[in-house]
N, C-alpha and C. Protein backbone atom coordinates (compact mmCIF):
# COMPACT_ATOMS: atom_id res chain seq x y z
N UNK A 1 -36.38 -2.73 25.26
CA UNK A 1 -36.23 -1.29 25.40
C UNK A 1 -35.19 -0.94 26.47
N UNK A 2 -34.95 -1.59 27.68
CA UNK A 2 -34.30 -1.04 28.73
C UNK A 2 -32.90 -1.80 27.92
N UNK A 3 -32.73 -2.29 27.28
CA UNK A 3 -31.09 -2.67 26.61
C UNK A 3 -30.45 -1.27 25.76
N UNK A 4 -31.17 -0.79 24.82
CA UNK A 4 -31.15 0.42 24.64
C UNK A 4 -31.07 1.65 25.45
N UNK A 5 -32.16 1.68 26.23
CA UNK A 5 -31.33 2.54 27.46
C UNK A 5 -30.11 1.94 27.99
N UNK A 6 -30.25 1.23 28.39
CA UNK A 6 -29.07 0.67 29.60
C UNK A 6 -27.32 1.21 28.32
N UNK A 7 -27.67 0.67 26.76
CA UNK A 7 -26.52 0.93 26.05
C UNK A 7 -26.45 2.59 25.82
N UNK A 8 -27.38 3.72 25.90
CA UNK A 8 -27.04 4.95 25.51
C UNK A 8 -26.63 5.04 26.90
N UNK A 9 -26.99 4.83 27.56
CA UNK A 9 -26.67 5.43 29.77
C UNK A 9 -25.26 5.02 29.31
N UNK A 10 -24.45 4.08 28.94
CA UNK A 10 -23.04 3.57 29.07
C UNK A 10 -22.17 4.32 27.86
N UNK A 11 -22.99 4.33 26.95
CA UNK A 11 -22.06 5.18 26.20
C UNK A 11 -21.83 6.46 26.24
N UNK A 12 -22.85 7.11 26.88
CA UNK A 12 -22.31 8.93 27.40
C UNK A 12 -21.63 8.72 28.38
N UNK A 13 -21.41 7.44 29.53
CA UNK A 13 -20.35 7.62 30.44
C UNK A 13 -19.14 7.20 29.86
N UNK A 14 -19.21 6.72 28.58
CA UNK A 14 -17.56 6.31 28.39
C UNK A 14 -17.44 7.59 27.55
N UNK A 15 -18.42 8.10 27.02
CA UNK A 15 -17.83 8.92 26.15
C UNK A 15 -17.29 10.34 27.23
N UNK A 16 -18.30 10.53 27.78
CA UNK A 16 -18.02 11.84 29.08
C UNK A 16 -16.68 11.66 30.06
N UNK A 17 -16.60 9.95 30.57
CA UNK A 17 -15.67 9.86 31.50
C UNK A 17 -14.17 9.14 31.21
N UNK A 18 -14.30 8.20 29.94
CA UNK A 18 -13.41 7.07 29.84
C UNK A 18 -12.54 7.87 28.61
N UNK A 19 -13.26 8.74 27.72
CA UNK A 19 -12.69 9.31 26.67
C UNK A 19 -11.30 9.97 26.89
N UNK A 20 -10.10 10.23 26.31
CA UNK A 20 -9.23 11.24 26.41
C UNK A 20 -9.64 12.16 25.51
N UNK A 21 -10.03 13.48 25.21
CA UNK A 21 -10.08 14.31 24.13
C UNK A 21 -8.86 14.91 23.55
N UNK A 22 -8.64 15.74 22.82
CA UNK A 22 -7.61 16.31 22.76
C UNK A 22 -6.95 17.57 22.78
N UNK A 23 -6.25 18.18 23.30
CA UNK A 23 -6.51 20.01 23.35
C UNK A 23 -6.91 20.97 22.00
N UNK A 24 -7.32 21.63 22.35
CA UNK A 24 -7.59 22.56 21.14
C UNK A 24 -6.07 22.63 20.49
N UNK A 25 -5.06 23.23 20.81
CA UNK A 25 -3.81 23.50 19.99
C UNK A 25 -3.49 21.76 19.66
N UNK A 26 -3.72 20.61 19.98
CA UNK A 26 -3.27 19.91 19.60
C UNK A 26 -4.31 19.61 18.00
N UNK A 27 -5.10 19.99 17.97
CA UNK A 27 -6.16 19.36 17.06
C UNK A 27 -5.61 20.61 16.00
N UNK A 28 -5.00 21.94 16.49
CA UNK A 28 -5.00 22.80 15.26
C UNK A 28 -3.88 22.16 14.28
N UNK A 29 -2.67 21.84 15.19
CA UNK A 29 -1.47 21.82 15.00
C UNK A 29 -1.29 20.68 13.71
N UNK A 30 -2.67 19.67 14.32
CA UNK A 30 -2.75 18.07 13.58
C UNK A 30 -3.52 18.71 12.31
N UNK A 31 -4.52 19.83 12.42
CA UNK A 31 -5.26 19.91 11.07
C UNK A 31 -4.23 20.85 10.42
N UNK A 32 -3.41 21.75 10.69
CA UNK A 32 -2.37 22.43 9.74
C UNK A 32 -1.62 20.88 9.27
N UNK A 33 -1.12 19.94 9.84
CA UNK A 33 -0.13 19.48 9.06
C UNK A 33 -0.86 18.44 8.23
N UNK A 34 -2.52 18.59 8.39
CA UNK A 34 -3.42 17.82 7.04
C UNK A 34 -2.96 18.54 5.84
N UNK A 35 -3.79 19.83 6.13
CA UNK A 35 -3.98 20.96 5.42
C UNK A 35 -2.50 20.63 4.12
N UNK A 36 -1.33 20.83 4.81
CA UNK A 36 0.03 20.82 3.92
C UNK A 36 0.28 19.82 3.52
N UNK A 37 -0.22 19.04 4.45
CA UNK A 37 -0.13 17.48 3.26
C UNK A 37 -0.55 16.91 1.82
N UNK A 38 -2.17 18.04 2.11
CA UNK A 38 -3.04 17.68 1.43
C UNK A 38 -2.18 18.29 0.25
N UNK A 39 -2.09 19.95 0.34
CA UNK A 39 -1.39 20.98 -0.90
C UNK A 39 -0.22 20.06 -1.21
N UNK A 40 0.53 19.36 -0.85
CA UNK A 40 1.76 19.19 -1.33
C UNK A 40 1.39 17.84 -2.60
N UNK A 41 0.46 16.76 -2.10
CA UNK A 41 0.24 15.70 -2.36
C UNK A 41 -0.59 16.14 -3.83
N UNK A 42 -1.45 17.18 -3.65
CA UNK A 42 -1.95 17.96 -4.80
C UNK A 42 -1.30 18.04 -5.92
N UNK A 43 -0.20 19.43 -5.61
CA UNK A 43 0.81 19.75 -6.31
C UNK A 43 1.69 18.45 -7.13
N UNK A 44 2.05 17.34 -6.25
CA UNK A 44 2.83 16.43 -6.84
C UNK A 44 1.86 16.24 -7.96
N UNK A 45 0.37 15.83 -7.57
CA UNK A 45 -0.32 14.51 -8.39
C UNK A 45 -1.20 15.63 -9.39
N UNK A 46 -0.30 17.30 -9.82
CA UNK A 46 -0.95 17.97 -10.84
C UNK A 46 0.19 17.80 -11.42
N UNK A 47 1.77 17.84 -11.01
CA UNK A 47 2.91 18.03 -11.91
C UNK A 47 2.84 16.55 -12.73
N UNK A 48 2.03 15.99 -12.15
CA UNK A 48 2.65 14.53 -12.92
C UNK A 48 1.22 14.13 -14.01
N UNK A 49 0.04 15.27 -14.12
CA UNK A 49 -0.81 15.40 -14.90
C UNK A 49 -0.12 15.92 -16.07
N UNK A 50 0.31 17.15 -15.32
CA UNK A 50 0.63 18.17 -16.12
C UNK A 50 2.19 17.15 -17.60
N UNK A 51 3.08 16.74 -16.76
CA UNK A 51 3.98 15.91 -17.88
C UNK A 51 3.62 14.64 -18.24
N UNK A 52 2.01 14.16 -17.82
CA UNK A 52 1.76 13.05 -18.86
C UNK A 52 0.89 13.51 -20.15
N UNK A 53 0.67 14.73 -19.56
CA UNK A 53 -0.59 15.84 -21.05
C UNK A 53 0.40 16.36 -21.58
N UNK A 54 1.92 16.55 -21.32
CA UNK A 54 2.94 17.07 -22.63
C UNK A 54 3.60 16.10 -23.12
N UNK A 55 3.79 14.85 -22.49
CA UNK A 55 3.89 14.16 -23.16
C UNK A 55 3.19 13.13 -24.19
N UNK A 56 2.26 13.07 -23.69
CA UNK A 56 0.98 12.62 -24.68
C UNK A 56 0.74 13.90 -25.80
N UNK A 57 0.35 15.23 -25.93
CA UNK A 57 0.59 15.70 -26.93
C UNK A 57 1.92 15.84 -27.93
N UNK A 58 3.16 15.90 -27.25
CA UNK A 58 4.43 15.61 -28.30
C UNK A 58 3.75 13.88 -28.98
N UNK A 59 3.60 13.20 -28.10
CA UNK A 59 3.57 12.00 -28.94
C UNK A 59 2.53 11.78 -30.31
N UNK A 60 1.63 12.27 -29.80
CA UNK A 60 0.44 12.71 -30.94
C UNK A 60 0.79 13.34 -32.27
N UNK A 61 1.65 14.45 -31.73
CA UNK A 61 1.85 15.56 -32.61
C UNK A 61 2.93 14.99 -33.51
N UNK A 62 3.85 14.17 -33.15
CA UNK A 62 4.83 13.40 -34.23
C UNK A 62 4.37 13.22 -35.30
């Protein structure tokens, strides 16, 4: 039992003292350029739905 304590007592001091966090504007700045990553990566991987379903129907339709 006291190993368990002794490991939560050490991990709120590394987490409280040893940690760097990161600023609020830095964490926005990092989730906007998810955010656009995500839409762009989207967009690519619908355009390339979108011309394998017209091309699979022309081919059909021959």
């Amino acid at each position: 039992m006291s190993k368990l304590v002794s490991f939560v007592s050490e991990s709120y001091d590394e987490m409280r003292h040893k940690v760097s966090w990161p600023k609020l504007s830095e964490l926005q700045s990092s989730s906007v350029l998810v955010l656009v990553a995500s839409l762009i990566f989207a967009l690519v991987i619908g355009l390339i739905d979108l011309g394998f379903d017209t091309i699979m129907d022309w081919f059909y339709n021959l």
